[in-house]
C-alpha atoms as a PDB file:
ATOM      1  CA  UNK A   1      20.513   5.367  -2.085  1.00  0.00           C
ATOM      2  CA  UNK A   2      21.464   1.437  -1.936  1.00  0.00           C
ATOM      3  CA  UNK A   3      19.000  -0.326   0.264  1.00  0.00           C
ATOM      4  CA  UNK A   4      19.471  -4.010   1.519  1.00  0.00           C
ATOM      5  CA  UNK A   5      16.060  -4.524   0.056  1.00  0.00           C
ATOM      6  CA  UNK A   6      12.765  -3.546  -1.707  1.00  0.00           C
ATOM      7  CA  UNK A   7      11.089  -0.820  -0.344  1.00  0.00           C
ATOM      8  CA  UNK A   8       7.435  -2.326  -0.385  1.00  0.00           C
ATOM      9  CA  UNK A   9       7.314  -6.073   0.644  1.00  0.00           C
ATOM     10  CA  UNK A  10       4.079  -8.155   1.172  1.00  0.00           C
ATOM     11  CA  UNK A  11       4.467 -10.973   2.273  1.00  0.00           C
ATOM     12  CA  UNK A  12       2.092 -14.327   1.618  1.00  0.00           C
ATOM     13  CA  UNK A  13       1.056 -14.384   5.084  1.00  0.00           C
ATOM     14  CA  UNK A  14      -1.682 -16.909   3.349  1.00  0.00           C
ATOM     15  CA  UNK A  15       0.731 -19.263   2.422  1.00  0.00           C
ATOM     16  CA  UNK A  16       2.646 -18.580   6.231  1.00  0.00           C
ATOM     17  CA  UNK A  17      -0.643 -19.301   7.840  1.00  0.00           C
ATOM     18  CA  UNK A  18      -1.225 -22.909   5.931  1.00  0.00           C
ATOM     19  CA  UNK A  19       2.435 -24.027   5.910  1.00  0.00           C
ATOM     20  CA  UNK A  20       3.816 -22.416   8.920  1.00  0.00           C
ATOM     21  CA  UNK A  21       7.620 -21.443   8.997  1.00  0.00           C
ATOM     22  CA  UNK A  22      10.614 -23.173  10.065  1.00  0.00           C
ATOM     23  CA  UNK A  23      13.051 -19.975   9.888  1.00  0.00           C
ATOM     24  CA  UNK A  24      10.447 -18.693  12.824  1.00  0.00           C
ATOM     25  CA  UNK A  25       9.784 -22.293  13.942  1.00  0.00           C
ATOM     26  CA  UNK A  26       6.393 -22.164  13.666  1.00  0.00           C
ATOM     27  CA  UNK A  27       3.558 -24.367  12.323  1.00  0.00           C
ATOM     28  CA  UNK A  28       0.323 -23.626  11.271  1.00  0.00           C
ATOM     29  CA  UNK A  29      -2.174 -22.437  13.660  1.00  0.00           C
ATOM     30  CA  UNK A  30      -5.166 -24.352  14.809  1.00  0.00           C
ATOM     31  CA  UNK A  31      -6.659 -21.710  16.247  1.00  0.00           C
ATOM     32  CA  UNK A  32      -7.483 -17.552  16.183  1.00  0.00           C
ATOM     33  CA  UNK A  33      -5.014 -17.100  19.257  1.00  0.00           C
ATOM     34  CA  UNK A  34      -2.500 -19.200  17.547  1.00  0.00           C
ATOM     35  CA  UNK A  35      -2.827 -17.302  14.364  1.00  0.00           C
ATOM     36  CA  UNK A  36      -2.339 -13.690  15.672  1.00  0.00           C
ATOM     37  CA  UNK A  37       0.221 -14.494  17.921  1.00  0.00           C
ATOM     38  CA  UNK A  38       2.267 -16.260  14.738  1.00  0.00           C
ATOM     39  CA  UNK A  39       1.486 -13.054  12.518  1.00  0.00           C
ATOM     40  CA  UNK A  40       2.847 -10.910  15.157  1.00  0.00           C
ATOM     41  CA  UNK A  41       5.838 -12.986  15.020  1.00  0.00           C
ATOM     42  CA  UNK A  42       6.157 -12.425  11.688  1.00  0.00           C
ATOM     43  CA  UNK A  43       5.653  -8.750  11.001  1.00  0.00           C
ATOM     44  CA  UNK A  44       8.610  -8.439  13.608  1.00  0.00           C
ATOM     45  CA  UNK A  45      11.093 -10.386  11.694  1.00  0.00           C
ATOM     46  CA  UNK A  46       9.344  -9.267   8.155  1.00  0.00           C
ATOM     47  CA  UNK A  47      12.374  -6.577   6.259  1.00  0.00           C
ATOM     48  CA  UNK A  48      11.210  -3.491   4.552  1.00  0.00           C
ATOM     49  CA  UNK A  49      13.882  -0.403   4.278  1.00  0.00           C
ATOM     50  CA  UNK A  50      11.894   0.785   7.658  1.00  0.00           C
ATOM     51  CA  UNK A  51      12.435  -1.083  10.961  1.00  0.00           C
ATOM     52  CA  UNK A  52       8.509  -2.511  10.550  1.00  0.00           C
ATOM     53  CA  UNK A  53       6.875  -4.187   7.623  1.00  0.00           C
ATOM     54  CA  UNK A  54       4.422  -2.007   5.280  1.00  0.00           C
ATOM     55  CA  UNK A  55       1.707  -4.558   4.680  1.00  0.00           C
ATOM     56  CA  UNK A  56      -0.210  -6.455   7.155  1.00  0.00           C
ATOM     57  CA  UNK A  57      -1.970  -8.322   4.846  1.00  0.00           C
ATOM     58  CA  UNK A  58      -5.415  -8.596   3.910  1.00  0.00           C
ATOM     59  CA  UNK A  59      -6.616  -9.446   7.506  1.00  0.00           C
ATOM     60  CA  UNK A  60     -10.176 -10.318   7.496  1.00  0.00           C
ATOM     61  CA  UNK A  61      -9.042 -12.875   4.186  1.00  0.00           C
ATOM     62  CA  UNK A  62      -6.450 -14.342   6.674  1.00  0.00           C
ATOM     63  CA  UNK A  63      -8.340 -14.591   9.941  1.00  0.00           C
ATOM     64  CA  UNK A  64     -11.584 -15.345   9.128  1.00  0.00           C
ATOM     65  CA  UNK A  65     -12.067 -19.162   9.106  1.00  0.00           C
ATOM     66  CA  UNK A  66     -10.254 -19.077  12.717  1.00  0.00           C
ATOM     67  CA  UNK A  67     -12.767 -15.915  14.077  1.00  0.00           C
ATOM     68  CA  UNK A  68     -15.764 -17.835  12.569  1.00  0.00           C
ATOM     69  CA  UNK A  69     -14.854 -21.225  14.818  1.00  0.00           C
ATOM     70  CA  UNK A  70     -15.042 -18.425  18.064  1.00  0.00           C
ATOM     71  CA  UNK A  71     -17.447 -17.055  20.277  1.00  0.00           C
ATOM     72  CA  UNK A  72     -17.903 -13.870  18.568  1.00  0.00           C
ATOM     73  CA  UNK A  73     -16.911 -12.024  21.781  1.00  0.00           C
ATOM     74  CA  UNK A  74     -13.769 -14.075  22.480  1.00  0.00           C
ATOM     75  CA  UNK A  75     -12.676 -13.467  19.157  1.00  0.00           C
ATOM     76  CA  UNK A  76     -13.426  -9.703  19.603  1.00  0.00           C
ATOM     77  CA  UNK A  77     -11.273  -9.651  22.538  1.00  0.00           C
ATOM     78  CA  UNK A  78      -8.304 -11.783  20.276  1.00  0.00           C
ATOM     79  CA  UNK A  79      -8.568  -9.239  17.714  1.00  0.00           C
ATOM     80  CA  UNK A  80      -8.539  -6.220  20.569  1.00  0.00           C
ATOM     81  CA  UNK A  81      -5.325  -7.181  21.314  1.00  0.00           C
ATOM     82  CA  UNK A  82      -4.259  -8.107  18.419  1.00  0.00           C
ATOM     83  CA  UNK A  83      -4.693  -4.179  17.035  1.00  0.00           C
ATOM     84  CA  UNK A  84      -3.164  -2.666  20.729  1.00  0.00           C
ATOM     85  CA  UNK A  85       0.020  -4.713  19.990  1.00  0.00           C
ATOM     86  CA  UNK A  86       0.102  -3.388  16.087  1.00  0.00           C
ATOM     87  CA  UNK A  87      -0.163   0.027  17.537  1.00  0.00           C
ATOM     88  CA  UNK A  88       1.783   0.029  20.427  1.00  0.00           C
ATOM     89  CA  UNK A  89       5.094  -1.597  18.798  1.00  0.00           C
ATOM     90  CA  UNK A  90       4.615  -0.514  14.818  1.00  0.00           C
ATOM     91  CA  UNK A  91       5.370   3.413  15.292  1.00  0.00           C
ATOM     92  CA  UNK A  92       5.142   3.936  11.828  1.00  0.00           C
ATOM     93  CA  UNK A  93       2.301   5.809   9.192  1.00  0.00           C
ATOM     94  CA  UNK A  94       3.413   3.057   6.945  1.00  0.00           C
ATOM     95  CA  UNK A  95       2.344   0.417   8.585  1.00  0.00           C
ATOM     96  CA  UNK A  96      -1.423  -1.065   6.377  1.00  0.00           C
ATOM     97  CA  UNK A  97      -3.704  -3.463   6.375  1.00  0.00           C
ATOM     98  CA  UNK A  98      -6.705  -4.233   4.252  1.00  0.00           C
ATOM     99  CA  UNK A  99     -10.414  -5.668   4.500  1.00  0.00           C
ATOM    100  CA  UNK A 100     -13.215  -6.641   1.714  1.00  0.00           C
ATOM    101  CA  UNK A 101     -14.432  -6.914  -0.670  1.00  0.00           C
ATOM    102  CA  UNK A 102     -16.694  -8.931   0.581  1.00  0.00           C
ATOM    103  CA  UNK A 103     -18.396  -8.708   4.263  1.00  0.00           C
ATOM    104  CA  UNK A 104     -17.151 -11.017   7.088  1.00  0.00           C
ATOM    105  CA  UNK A 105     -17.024 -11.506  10.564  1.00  0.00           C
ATOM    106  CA  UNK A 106     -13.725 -10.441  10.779  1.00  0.00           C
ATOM    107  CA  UNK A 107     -14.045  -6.862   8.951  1.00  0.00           C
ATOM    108  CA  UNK A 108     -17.267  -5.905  10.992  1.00  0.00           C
ATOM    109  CA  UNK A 109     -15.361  -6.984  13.996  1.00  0.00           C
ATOM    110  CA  UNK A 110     -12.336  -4.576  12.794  1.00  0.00           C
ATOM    111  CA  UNK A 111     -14.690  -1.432  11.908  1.00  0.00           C
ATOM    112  CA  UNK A 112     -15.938  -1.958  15.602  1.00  0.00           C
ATOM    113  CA  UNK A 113     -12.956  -2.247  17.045  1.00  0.00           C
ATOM    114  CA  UNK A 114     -10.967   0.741  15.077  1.00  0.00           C
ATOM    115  CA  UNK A 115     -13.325   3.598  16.519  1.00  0.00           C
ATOM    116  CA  UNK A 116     -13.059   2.545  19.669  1.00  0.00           C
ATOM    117  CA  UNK A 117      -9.278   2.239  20.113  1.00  0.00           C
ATOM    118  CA  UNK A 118      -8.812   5.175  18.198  1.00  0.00           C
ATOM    119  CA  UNK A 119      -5.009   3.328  17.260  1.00  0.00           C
ATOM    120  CA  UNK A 120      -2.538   5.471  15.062  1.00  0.00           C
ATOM    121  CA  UNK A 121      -1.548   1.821  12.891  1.00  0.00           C
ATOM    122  CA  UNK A 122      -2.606   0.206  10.763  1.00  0.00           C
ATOM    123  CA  UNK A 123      -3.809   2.086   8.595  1.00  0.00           C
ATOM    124  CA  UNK A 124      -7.074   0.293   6.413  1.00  0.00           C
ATOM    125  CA  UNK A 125      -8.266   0.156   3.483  1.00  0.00           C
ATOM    126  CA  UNK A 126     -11.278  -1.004   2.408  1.00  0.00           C
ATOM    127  CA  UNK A 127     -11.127  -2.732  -0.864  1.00  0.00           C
ATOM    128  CA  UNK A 128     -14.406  -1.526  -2.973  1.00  0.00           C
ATOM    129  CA  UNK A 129     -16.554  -2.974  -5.254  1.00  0.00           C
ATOM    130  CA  UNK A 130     -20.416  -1.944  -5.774  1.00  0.00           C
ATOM    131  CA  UNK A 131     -21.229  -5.228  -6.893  1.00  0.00           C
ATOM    132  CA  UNK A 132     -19.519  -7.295  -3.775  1.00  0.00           C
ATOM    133  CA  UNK A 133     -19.324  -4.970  -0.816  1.00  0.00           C
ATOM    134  CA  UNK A 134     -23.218  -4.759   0.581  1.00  0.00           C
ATOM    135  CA  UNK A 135     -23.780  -1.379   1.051  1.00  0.00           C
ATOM    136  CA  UNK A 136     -24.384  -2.044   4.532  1.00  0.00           C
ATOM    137  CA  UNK A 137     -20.933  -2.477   5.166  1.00  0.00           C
ATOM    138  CA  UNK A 138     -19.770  -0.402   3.283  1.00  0.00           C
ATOM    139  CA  UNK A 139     -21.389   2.559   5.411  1.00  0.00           C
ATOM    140  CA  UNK A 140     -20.260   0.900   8.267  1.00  0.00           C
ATOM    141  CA  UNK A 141     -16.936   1.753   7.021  1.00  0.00           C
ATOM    142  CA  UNK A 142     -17.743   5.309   6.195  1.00  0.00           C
ATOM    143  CA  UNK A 143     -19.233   5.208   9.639  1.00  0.00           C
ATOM    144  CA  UNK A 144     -15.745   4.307  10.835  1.00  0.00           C
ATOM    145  CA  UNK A 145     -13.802   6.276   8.777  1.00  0.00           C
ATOM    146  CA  UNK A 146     -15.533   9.361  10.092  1.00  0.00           C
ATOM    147  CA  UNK A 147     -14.692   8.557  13.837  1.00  0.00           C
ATOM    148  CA  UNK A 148     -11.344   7.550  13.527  1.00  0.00           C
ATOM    149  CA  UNK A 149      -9.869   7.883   9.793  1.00  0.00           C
ATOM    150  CA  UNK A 150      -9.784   4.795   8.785  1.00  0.00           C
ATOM    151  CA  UNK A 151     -10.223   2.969   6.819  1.00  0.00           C
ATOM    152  CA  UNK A 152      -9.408   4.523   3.356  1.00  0.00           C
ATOM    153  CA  UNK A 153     -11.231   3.063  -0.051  1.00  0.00           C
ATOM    154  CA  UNK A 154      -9.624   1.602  -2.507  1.00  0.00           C
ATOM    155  CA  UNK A 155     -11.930   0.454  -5.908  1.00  0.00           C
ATOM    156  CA  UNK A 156     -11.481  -3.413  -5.971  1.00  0.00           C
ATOM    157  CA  UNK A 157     -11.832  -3.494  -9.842  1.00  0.00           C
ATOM    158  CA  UNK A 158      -8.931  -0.648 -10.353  1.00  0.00           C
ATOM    159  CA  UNK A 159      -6.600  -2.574  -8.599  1.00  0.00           C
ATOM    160  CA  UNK A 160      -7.676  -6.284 -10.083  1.00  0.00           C
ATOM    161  CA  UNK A 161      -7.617  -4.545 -13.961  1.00  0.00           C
ATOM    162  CA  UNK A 162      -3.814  -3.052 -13.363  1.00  0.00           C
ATOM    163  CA  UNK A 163      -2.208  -5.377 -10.774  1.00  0.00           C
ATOM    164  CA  UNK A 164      -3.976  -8.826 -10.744  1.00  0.00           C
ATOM    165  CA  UNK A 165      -6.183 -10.759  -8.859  1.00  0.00           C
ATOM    166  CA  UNK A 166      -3.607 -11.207  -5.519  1.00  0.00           C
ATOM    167  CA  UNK A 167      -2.851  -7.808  -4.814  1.00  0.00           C
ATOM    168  CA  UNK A 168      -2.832  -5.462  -1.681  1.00  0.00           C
ATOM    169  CA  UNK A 169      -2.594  -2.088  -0.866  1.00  0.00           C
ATOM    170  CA  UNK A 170       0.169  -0.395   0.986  1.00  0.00           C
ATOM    171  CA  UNK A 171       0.250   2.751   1.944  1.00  0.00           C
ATOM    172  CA  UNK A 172      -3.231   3.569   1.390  1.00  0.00           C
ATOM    173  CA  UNK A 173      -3.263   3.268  -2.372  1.00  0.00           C
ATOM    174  CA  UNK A 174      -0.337   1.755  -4.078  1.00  0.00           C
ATOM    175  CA  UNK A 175      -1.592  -1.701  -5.288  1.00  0.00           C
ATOM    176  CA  UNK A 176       1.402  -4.759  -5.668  1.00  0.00           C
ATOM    177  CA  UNK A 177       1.572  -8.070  -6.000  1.00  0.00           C
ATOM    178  CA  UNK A 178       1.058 -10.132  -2.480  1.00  0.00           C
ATOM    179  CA  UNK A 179       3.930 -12.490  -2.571  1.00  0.00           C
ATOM    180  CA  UNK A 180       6.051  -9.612  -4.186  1.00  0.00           C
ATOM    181  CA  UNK A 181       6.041  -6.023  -3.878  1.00  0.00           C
ATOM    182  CA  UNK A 182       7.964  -2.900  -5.216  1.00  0.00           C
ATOM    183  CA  UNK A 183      11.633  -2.486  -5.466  1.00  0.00           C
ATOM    184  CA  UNK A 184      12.140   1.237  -4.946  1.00  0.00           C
ATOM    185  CA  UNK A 185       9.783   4.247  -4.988  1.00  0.00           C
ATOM    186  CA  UNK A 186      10.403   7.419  -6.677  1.00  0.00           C
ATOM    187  CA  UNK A 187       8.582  10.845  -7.227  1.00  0.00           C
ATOM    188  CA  UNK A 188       8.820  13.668  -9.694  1.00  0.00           C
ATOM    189  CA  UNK A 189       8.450  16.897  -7.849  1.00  0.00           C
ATOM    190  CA  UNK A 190       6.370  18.145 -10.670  1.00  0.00           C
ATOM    191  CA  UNK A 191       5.934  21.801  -8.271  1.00  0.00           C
ATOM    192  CA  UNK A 192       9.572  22.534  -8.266  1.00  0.00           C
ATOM    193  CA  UNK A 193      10.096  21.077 -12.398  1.00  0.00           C
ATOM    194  CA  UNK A 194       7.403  23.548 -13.253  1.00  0.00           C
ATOM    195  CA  UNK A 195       9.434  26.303 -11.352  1.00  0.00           C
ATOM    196  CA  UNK A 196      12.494  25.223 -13.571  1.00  0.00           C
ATOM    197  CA  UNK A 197      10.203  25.934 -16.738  1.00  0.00           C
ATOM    198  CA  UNK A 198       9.876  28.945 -19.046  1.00  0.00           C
ATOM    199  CA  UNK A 199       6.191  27.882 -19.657  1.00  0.00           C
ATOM    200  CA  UNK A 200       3.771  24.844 -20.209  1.00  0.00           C
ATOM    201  CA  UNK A 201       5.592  24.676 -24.115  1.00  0.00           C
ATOM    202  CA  UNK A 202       8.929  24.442 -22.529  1.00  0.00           C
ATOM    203  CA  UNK A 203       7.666  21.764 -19.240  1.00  0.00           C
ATOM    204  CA  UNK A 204       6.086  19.093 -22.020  1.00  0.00           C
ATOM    205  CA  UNK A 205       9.062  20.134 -24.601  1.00  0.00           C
ATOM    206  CA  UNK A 206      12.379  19.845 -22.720  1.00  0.00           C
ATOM    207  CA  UNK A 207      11.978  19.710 -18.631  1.00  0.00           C
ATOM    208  CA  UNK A 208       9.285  16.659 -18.239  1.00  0.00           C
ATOM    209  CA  UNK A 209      10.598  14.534 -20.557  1.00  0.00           C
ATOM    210  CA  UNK A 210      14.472  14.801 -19.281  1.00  0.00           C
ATOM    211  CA  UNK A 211      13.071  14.225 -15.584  1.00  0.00           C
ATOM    212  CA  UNK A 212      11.126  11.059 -16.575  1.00  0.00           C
ATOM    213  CA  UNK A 213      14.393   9.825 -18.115  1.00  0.00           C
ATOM    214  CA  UNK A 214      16.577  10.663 -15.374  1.00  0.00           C
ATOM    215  CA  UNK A 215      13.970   9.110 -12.567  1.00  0.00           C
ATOM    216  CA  UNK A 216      13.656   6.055 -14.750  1.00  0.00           C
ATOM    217  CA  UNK A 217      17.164   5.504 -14.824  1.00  0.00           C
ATOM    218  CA  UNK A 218      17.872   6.192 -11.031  1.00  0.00           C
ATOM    219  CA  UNK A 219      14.900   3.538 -10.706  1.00  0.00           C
ATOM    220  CA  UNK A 220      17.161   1.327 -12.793  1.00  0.00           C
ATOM    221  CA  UNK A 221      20.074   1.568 -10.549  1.00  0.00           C
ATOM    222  CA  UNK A 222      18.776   0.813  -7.663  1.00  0.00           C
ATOM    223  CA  UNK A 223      16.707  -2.054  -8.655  1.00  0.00           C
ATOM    224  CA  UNK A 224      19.913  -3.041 -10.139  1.00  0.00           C
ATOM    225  CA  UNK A 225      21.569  -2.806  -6.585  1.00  0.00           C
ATOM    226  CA  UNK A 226      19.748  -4.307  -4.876  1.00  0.00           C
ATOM    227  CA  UNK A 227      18.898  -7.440  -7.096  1.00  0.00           C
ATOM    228  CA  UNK A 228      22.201  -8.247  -8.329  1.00  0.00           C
ATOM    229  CA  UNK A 229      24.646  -6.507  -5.756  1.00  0.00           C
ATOM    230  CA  UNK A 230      22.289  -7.308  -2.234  1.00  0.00           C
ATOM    231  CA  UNK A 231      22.231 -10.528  -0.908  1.00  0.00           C
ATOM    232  CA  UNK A 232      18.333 -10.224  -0.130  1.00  0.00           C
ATOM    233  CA  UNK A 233      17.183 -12.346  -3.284  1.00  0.00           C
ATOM    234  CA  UNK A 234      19.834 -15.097  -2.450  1.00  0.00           C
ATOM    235  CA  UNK A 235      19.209 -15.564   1.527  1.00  0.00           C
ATOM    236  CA  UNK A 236      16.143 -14.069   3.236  1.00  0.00           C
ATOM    237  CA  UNK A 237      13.958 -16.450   4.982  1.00  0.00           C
ATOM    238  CA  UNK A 238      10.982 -15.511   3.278  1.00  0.00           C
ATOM    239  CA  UNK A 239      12.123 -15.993  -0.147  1.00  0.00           C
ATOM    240  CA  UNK A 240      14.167 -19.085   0.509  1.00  0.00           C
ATOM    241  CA  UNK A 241      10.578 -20.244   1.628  1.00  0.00           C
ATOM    242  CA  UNK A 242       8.631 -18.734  -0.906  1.00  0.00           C
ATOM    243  CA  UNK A 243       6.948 -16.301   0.991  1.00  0.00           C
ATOM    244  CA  UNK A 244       7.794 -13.741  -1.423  1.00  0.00           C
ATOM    245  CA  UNK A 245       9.331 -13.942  -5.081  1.00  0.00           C
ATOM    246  CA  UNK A 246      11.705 -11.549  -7.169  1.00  0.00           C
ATOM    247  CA  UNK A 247       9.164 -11.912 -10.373  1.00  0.00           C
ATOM    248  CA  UNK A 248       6.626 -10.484  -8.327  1.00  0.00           C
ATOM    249  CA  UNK A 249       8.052  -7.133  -7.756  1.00  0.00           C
ATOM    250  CA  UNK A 250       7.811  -3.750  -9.743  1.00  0.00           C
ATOM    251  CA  UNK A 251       9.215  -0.415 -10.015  1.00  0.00           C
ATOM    252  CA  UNK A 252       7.080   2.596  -8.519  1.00  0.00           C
ATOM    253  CA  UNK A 253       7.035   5.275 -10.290  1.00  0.00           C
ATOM    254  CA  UNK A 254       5.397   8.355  -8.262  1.00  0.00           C
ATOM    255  CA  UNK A 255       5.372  12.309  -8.451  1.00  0.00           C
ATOM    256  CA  UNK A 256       4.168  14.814  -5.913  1.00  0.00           C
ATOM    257  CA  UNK A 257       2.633  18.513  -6.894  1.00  0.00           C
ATOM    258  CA  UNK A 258       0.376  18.320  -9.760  1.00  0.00           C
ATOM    259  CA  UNK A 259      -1.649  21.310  -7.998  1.00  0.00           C
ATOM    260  CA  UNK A 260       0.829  23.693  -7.478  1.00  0.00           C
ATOM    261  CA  UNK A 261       2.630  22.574 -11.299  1.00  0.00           C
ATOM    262  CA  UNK A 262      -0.777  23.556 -12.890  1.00  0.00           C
ATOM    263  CA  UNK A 263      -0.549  26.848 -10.986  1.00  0.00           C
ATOM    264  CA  UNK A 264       2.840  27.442 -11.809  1.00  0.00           C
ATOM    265  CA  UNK A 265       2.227  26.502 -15.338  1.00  0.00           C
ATOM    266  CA  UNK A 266      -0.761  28.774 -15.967  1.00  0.00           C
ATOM    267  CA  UNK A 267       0.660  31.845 -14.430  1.00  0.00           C
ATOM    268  CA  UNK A 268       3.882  31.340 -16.343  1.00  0.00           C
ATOM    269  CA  UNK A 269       1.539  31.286 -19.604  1.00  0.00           C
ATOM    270  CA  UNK A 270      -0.081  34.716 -18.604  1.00  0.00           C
ATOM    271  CA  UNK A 271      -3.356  32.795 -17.490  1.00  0.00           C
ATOM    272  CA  UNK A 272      -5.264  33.072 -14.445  1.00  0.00           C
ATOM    273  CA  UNK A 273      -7.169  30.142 -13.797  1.00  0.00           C
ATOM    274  CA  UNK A 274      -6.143  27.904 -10.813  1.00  0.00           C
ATOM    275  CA  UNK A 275      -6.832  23.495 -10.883  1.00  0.00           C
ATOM    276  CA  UNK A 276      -9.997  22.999  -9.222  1.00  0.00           C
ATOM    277  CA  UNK A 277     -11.881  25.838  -9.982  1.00  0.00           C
ATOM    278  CA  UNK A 278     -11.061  26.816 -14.070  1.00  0.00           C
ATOM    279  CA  UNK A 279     -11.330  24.061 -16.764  1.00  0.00           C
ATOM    280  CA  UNK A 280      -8.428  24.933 -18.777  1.00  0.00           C
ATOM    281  CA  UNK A 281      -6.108  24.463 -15.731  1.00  0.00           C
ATOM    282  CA  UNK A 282      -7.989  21.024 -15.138  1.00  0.00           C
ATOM    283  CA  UNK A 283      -7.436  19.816 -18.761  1.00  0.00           C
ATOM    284  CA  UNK A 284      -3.932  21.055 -17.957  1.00  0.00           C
ATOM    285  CA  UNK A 285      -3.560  18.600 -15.145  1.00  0.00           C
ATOM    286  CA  UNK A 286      -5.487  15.789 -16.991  1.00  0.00           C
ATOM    287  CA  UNK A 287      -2.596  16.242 -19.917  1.00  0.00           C
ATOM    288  CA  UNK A 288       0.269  16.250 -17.224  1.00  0.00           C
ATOM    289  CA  UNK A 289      -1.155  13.037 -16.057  1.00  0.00           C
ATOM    290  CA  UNK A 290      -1.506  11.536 -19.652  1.00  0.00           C
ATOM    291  CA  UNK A 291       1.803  11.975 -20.319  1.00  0.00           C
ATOM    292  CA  UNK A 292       3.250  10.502 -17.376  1.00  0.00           C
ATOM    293  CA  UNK A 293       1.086   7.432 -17.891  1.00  0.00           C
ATOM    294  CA  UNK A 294       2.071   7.284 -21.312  1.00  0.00           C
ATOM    295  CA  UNK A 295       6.064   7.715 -21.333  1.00  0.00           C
END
């Protein structure tokens, strides 16, 4: 309940890669081998309230101009590696990288690569947009997500419109600030409030809105901790060199069960239709989802 530190941190491995670090005494690489190796290094020492970091970065952004400089082969090999040692010391579902918009060397190398190591981590995501990604690549990723489940798709203008320009994706879909991150994570079990509710009246009346308060406040407090009462802010390495800032982080605010809530809810009102296959229950869960936008 009182972490050391934010739950989602990404790094600006960008700004690691140009400048180096002298916490990890390291200075910029000159070259693709140089590069990995000195991310490796970093995701090792990088915090998160897990034992390994939750972002990656966005890898074919990071890597290319040292992959483009190698014999496409030799950098195949690099990257090989590179995702065996990912896998085979970051035991964790967490653990995400991204690719695109745009085509490079770099992603095509990575959706060759993922089918054929068949790796548990990183997860991927493909960052989306109709008018960057050529289609060609783009089914080259749906080729690859078919063989091996990854990498997931994530619609580049979403994420740009809500977050900013210098975001990436952890865990699949939540979009933060690179150079930031989130403080804390937090769901509404919407399944077991709607379980607690008389009907839909009484849910939107009374239940929702006194859950939405109480997870906003616990939110609150533990932002709270760990900003003012942890000494992350005043003496990790990679704020103290600016790899990540406090004024780039957020609150997440999640919930789980908007299915089974609809369910729940209908039955309790003496209907029968089910989300996904009646349109009242659909507008049900459209209204569920306005209002937790909105408060």
């Amino acid at each position: 309940h009182g972490p050391r530190s934010p739950r989602y941190i990404l790094p600006d491995y960008k700004k690691f890669l140009k400048e180096g670090s002298e916490f990890l005494r390291l200075s910029a690489p000159k070259n693709l081998a140089e590069a990995v190796n000195s991310l490796l290094i970093f995701y090792h020492n990088a915090h998160s309230v897990d034992r390994f970091p939750v972002f990656l970065g966005r890898l074919d952004d990071l890597l290319e101009e040292f992959v483009v400089r190698e014999d496409y082969e030799a950098a195949k090999q690099t990257l090989r590696l590179f995702l065996i040692s990912i896998d085979r010391t970051m035991s964790d579902s967490f653990v995400q990288a991204n690719i695109g918009p745009e085509e490079s060397v770099t992603g095509n190398i990575l959706l060759e690569l993922m089918p054929e190591l068949q790796n548990i981590t990183p997860n991927m995501t493909l960052r989306y947009d109709p008018e960057t990604t050529p289609d060609g690549f783009a089914k080259k990723a749906l080729d690859c997500a078919l063989r091996c489940a990854n990498p997931a798709f994530g619609l580049d203008s979403f994420y740009k419109e809500r977050v900013g320009e210098n975001y990436g994706i952890a865990s699949c879909y939540n979009g933060l600030l690179i150079g930031g991150g989130a403080y804390t994570l937090c769901r509404l079990r919407l399944g077991t409030i709607s379980e607690n509710s008389k009907n839909s009246e009484d849910f939107f009346s009374r239940r929702l809105p006194l859950c939405i308060n109480t997870q906003l406040k616990f939110m609150d407090a533990k932002i709270r901790n760990v900003v003012e009462n942890r000494a992350f802010f005043d003496s990790d390495w990679m704020v103290k060199e600016g790899f990540v800032q406090s004024d780039r982080f957020v609150g997440l605010f999640g919930f789980v069960g908007l299915c089974e809530c609809v369910n729940n809810l209908m039955k309790k009102d003496g209907r029968e239709g089910r989300m996904g296959h009646d349109a009242e229950a659909d507008a049900l869960g459209v209204r569920i989802l306005e209002t937790l936008e909105k408060a």
